[in-house]
Protein backbone atom coordinates (compact mmCIF):
# COMPACT_ATOMS: atom_id res chain seq x y z
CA UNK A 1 11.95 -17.89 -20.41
CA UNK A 2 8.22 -17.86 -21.01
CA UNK A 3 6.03 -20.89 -20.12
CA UNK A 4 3.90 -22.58 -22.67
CA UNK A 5 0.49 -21.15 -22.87
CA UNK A 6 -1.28 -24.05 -21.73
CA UNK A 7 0.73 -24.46 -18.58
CA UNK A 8 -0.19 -20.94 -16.88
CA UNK A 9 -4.12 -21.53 -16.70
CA UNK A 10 -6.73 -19.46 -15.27
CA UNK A 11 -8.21 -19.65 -11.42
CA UNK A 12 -10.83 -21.13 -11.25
CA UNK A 13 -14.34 -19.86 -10.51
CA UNK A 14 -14.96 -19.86 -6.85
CA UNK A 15 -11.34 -19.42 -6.07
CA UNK A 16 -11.50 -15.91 -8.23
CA UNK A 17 -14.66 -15.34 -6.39
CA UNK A 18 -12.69 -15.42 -2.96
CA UNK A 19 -9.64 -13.61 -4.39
CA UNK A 20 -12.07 -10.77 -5.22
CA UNK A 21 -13.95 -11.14 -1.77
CA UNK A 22 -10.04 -10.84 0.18
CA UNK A 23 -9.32 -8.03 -2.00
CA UNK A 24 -12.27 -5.91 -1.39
CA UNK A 25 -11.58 -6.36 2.80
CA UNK A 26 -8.19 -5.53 1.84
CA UNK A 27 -8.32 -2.22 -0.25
CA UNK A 28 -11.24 -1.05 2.28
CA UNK A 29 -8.52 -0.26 4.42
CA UNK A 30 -7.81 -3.83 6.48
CA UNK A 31 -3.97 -3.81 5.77
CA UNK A 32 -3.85 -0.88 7.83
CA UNK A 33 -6.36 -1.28 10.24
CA UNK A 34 -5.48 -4.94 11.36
CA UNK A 35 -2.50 -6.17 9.12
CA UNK A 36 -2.24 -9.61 10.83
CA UNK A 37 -6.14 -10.40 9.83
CA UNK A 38 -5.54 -9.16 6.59
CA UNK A 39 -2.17 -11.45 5.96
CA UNK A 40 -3.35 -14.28 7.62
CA UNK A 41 -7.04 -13.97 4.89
CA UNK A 42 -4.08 -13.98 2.12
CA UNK A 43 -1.62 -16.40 3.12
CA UNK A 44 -5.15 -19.03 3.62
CA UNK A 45 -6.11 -18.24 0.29
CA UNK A 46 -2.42 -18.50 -1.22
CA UNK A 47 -1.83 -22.10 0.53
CA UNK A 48 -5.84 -23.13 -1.25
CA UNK A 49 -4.50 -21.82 -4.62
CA UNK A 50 -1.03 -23.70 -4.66
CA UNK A 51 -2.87 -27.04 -3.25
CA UNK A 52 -5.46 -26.69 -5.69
CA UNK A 53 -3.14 -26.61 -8.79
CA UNK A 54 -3.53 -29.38 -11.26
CA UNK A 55 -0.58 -31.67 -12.11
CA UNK A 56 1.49 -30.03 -15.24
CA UNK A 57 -0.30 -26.79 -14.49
CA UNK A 58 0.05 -23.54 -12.51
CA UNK A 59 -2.25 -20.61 -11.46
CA UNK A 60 -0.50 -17.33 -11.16
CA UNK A 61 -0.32 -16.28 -7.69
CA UNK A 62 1.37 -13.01 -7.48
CA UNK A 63 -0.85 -10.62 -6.18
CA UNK A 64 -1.56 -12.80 -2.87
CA UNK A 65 2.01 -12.85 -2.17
CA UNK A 66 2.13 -9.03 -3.09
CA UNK A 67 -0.52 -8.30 -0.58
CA UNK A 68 1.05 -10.16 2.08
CA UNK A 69 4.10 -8.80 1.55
CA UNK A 70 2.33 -5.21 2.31
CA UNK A 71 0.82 -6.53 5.51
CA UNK A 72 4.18 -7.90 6.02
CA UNK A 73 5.44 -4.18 6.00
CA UNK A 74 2.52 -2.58 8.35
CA UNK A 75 3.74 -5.23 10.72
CA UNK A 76 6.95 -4.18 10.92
CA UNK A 77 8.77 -7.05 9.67
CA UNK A 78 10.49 -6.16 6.48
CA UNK A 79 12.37 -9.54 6.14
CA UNK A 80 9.45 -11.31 6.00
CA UNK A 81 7.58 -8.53 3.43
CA UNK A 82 10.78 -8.61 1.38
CA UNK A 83 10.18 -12.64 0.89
CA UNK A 84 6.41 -11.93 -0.21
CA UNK A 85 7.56 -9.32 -2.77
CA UNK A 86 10.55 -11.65 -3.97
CA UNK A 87 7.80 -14.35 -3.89
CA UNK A 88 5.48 -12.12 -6.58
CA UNK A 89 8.57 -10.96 -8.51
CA UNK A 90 9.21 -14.99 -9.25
CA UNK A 91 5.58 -15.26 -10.17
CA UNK A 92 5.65 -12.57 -12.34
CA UNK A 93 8.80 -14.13 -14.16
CA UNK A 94 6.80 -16.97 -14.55
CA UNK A 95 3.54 -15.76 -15.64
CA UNK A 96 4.67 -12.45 -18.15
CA UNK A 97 5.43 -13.21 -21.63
CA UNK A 98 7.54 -11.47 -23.41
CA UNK A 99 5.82 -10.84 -26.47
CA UNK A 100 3.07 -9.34 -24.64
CA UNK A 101 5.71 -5.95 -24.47
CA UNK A 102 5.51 -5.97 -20.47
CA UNK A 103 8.58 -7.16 -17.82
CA UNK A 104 8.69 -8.67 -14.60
CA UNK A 105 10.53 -5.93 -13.45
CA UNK A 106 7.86 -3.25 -14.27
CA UNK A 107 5.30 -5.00 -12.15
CA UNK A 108 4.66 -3.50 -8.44
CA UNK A 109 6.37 -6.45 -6.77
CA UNK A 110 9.56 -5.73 -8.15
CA UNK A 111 9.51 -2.06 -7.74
CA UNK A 112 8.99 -2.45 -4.49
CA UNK A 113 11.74 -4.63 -3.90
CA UNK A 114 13.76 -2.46 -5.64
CA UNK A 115 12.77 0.88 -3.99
CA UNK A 116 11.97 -0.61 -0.36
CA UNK A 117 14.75 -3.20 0.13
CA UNK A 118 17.22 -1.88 -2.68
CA UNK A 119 17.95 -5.30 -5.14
CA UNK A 120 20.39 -3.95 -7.69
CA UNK A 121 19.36 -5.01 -11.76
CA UNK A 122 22.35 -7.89 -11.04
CA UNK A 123 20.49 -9.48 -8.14
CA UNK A 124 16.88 -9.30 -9.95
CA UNK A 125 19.44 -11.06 -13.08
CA UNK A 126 20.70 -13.56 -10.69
CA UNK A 127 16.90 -14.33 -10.03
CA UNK A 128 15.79 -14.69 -13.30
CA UNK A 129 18.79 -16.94 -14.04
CA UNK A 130 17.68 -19.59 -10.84
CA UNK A 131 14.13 -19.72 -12.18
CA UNK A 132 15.13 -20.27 -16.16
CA UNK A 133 17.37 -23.29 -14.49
CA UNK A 134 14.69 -24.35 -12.30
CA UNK A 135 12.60 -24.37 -15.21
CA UNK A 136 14.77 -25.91 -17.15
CA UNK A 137 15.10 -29.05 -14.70
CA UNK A 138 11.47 -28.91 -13.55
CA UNK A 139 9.32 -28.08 -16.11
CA UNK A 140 6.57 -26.27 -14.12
CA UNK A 141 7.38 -24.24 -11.31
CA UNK A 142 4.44 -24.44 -9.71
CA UNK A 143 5.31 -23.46 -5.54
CA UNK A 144 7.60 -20.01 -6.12
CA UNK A 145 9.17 -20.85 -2.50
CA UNK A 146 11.68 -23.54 -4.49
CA UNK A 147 13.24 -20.58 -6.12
CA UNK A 148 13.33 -18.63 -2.61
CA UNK A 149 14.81 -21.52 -1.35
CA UNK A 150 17.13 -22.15 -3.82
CA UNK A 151 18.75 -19.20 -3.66
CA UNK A 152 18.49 -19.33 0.38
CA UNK A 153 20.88 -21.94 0.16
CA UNK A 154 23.19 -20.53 -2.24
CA UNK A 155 23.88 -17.55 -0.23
CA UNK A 156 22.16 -15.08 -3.30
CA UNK A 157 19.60 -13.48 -0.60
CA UNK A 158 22.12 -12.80 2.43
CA UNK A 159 22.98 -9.30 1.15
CA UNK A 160 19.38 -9.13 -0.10
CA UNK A 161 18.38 -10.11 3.79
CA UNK A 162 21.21 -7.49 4.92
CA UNK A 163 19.83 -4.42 2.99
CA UNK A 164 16.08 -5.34 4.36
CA UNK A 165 16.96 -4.93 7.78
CA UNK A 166 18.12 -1.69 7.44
CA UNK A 167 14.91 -0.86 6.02
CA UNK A 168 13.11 2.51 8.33
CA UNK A 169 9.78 1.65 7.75
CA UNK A 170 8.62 5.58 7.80
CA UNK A 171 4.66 5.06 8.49
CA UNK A 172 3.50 4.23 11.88
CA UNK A 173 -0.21 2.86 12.56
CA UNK A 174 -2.09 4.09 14.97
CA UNK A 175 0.29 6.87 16.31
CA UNK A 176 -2.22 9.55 17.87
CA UNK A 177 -6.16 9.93 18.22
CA UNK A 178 -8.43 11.70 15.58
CA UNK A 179 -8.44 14.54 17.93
CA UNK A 180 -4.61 15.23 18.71
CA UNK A 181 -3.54 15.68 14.81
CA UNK A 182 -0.13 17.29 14.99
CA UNK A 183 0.68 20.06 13.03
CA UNK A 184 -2.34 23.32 12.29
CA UNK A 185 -4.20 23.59 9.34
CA UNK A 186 -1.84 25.82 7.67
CA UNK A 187 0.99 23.63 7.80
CA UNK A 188 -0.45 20.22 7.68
CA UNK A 189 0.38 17.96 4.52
CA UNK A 190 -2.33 15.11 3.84
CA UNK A 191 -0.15 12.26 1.89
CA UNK A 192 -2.17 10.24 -0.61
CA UNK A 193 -1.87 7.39 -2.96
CA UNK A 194 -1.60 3.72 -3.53
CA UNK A 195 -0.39 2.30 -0.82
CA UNK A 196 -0.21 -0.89 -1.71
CA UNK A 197 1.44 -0.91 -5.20
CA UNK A 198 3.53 2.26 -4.17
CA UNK A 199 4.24 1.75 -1.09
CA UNK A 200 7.89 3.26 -0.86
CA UNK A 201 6.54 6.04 -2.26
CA UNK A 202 4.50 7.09 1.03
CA UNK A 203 7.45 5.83 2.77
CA UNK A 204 9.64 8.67 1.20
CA UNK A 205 7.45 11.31 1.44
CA UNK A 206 6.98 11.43 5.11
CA UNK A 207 10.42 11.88 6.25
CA UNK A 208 10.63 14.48 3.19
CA UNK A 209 8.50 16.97 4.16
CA UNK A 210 9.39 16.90 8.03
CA UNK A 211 13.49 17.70 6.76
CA UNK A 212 11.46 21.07 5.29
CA UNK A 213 10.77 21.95 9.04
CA UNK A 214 7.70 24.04 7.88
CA UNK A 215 5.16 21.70 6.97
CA UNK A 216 3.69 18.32 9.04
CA UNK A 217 3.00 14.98 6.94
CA UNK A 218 -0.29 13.72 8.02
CA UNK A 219 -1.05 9.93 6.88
CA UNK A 220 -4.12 8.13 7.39
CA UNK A 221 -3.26 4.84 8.33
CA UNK A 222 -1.30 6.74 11.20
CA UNK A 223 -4.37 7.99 12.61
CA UNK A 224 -6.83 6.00 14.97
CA UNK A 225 -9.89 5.39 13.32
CA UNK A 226 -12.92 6.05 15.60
CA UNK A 227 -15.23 2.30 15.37
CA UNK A 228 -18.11 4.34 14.55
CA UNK A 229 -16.26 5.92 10.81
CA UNK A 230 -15.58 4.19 7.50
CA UNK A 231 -11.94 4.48 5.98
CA UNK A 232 -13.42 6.56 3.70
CA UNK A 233 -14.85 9.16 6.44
CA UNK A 234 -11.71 9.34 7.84
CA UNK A 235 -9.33 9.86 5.34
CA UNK A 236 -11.66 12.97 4.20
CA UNK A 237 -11.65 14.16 7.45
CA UNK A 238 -7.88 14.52 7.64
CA UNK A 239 -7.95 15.83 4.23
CA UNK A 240 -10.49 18.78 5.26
CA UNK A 241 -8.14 19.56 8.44
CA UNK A 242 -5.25 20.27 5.67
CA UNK A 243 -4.06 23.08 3.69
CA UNK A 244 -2.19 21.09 1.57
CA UNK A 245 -2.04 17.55 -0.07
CA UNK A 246 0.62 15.65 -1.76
CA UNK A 247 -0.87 12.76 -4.15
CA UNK A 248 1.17 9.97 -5.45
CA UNK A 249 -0.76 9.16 -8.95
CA UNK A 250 1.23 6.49 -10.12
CA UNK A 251 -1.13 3.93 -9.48
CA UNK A 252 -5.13 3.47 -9.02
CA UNK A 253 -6.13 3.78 -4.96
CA UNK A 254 -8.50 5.26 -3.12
CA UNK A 255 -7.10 8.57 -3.04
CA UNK A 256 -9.06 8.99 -6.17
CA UNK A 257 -11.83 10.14 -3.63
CA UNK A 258 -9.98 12.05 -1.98
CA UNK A 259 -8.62 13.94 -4.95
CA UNK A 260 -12.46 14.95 -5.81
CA UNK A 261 -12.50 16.21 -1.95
CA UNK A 262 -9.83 19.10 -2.63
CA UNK A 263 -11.52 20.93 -5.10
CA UNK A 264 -15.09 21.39 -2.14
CA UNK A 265 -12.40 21.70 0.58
CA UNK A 266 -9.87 24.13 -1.29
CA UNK A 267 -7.13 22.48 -0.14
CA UNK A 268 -4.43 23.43 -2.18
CA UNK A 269 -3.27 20.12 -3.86
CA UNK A 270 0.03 18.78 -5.77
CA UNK A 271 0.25 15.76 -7.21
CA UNK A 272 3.39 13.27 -8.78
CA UNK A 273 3.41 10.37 -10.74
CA UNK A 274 6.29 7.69 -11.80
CA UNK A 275 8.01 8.11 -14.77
CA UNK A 276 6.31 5.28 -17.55
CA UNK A 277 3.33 5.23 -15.25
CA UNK A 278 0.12 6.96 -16.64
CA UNK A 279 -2.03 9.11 -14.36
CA UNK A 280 -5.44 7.97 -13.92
CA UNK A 281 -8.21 9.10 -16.59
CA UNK A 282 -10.69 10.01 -13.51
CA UNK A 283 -8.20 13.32 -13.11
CA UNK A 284 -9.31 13.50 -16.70
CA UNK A 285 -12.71 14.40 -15.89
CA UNK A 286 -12.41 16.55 -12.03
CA UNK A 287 -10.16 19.13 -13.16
CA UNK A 288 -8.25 19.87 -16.52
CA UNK A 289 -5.68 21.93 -15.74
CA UNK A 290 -4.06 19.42 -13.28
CA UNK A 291 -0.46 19.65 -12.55
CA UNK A 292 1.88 16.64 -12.00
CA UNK A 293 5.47 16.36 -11.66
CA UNK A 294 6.69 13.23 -13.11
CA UNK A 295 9.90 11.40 -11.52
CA UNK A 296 12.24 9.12 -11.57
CA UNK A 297 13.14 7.23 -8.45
CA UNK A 298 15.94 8.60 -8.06
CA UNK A 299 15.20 11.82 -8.14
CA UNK A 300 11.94 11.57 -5.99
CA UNK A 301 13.69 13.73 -3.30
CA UNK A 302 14.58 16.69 -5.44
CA UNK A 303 10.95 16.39 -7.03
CA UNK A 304 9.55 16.31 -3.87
CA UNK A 305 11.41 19.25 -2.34
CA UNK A 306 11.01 21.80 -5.54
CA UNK A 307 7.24 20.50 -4.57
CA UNK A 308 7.14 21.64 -1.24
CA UNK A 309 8.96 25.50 -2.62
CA UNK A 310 5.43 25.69 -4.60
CA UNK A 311 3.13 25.69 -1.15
C-alpha cells in the first residue's frame, strides 16, 4: 500500500517555516484559548500546502488536519473534528511505509478516532481498503478529502457520523474565573498532559475522578486566563492550588513543566502512560524513583480508579 519514495516529497522551505510558526501559536496554548483563530491559521495553511503540490507529487499533510481536528473538538463540534482526524488517519496511510516498522493506526490521529469517536479495527480496514483502490485508479492521492468523500457516498461514515454525535466532550473552556476554583486544596486534582495527541485521555479523566465524589478535577483550559498571565503562569498556578496531580505521560506536552513544579510545590503527583508509548526521558532526569501506571485503553477506568485509592 506504500507510495513510491519519490512521490511523498518533502515541504518545502518557507512552507515548513510557517508550519513551525502555526505550531508554536498553537502548543502555546491558542487551541484553547481561541480555537476558531487557531483552526482557521491551520485550515489557511492546509489549503497553501495542497495548492502548492507539484503534479505527480504529494506533501504529507497530516498534522494540519490533526490540529484542526483538536480545535474542531474545543469548539464543540465533534463531527467536524472527527473528519480532521479521519482526514490525518488517510494521510498517514499514505505517507507510513511499512518497512519503516510503524502503522497508521499507531499514529495520534487514529487513536483518537478510535478512543474519541469509537471506529472499530473493521471500519479503519474498510478505510485502508478505499485508499489502496483509490490508489490503485489514481496513482497519487494527493487531496485526502476524495477518500472522505468516497466513502461519504458509499454510506461507510454514517455509523462513523452516528457514534460522533454521541460524543460528551468532557472539558469545558472558560468555565469559572481564576479566583472561583472549585474544589479546596486538599481535594483538588490538577489534570495534565498532551492535549493534543491525547486528547481522550483528558476527556476520561475528568468525569473519572468526579464519580470518586472525594476529589475535584481541575483543568487548565477550563479556567479563564487573566490577559495579563502566560499559559505557562497559569497552569502553575492551578498546579500550586492542588494537592494532587494526575499526569498523562504518553506523549510530549507542556506538562513537562509542570511536572518539574510538583517536586517545589509538594504536590503529591501520579502519573500514567499508554501501553507501547514510552515516557519522556526529561522524567529521567527530575526524579528517579517515578511511578507510572501503564494502561491499556480499555482499562483506563480501572487504572484510573486504583489511582485515585493511592491519594
Amino acid at each position: 500500500m506504500n507510495l513510491n519514495e519519490n512521490v511523498n516529497i518533502p515541504l518545502p522551505q518557507d512552507l515548513l517555516d510557517k508550519y513551525r510558526h502555526v505550531e508554536q501559536e498553537f502548543m502555546s496554548g491558542l487551541y484553547q484559548t481561541n480555537p476558531a483563530k487557531a483552526f482557521s491559521l491551520w485550515n489557511d495553511l492546509y489549503k497553501e500546502v495542497i495548492q502548492r503540490q507539484p503534479t505527480g507529487k504529494r506533501y504529507h499533510k497530516g498534522g494540519e488536519v490533526h490540529n484542526m481536528g483538536i480545535c474542531k473538538l474545543f469548539l464543540m463540534s465533534p463531527i467536524d473534528s472527527m473528519n480532521c482526524f479521519m482526514l490525518g488517519f488517510i494521510e498517514d496511510i499514505l505517507s507510513t511505509k511499512t518497512e519503516s516498522g510503524t502503522s497508521p493506526e499507531d499514529a495520534p490521529g487514529a487513536q483518537n478516532l478510535k478512543n474519541i469517536f469509537k471506529i472499530t479495527e473493521e471500519q479503519f480496514k474498510l478505510i485502508q481498503t478505499f485508499v489502496k483502490e483509490l490508489m490503485t485508479e489514481l496513482g497519487v492521492i494527493q487531496d485526502p478529502q476524495i477518500v472522505l468523500d468516497k466513502l461519504e457516498k458509499s454510506g461507510v461514515k454514517n455509523p462513523m457520523e452516528k457514534s460522533a454525535r454521541g460524543f460528551d466532550i468532557n472539558i469545558k473552556r472558560n468555565s469559572y474565573p481564576i479566583k472561583e476554583i472549585p474544589g479546596d486544596w486538599g481535594n483538588r486534582v490538577f489534570i495534565g498532559g498532551d492535549y493534543v495527541n491525547y486528547f481522550y485521555v483528558i476527556n476520561i479523566l475528568k468525569p473519572l475522578i468526579i464519580q470518586s465524589n472525594k476529589f475535584v478535577p481541575i483543568i487548565a483550559s477550563e479556567c479563564i486566563k487573566p490577559d495579563e498571565m502566560s499559559i505557562r503562569e497559569h497552569a502553575l498556578l492551578l498546579l500550586h492550588n492542588c494537592k494532587y496531580a494526575i499526569f498523562d505521560i504518553s506523549g510530549r506536552g507542556g506538562q513537562l513543566i509542570e511536572i518539574e513544579r510538583t517536586f517545589d510545590y509538594r504536590t503529591k503527583a501520579y502519573y500514567i502512560c499508554a501501553e507501547g508509548q514510552q515516557p519522556t526521558a526529561m522524567l529521567d532526569y527530575l526524579k528517579n524513583d517515578i511511578q507510572y501506571f501503564k494502561h491499556i485503553d480499555i482499562d483506563l477506568p480501572s487504572t484510573i480508579n486504583k489511582l485515585l485509592s493511592l491519594f
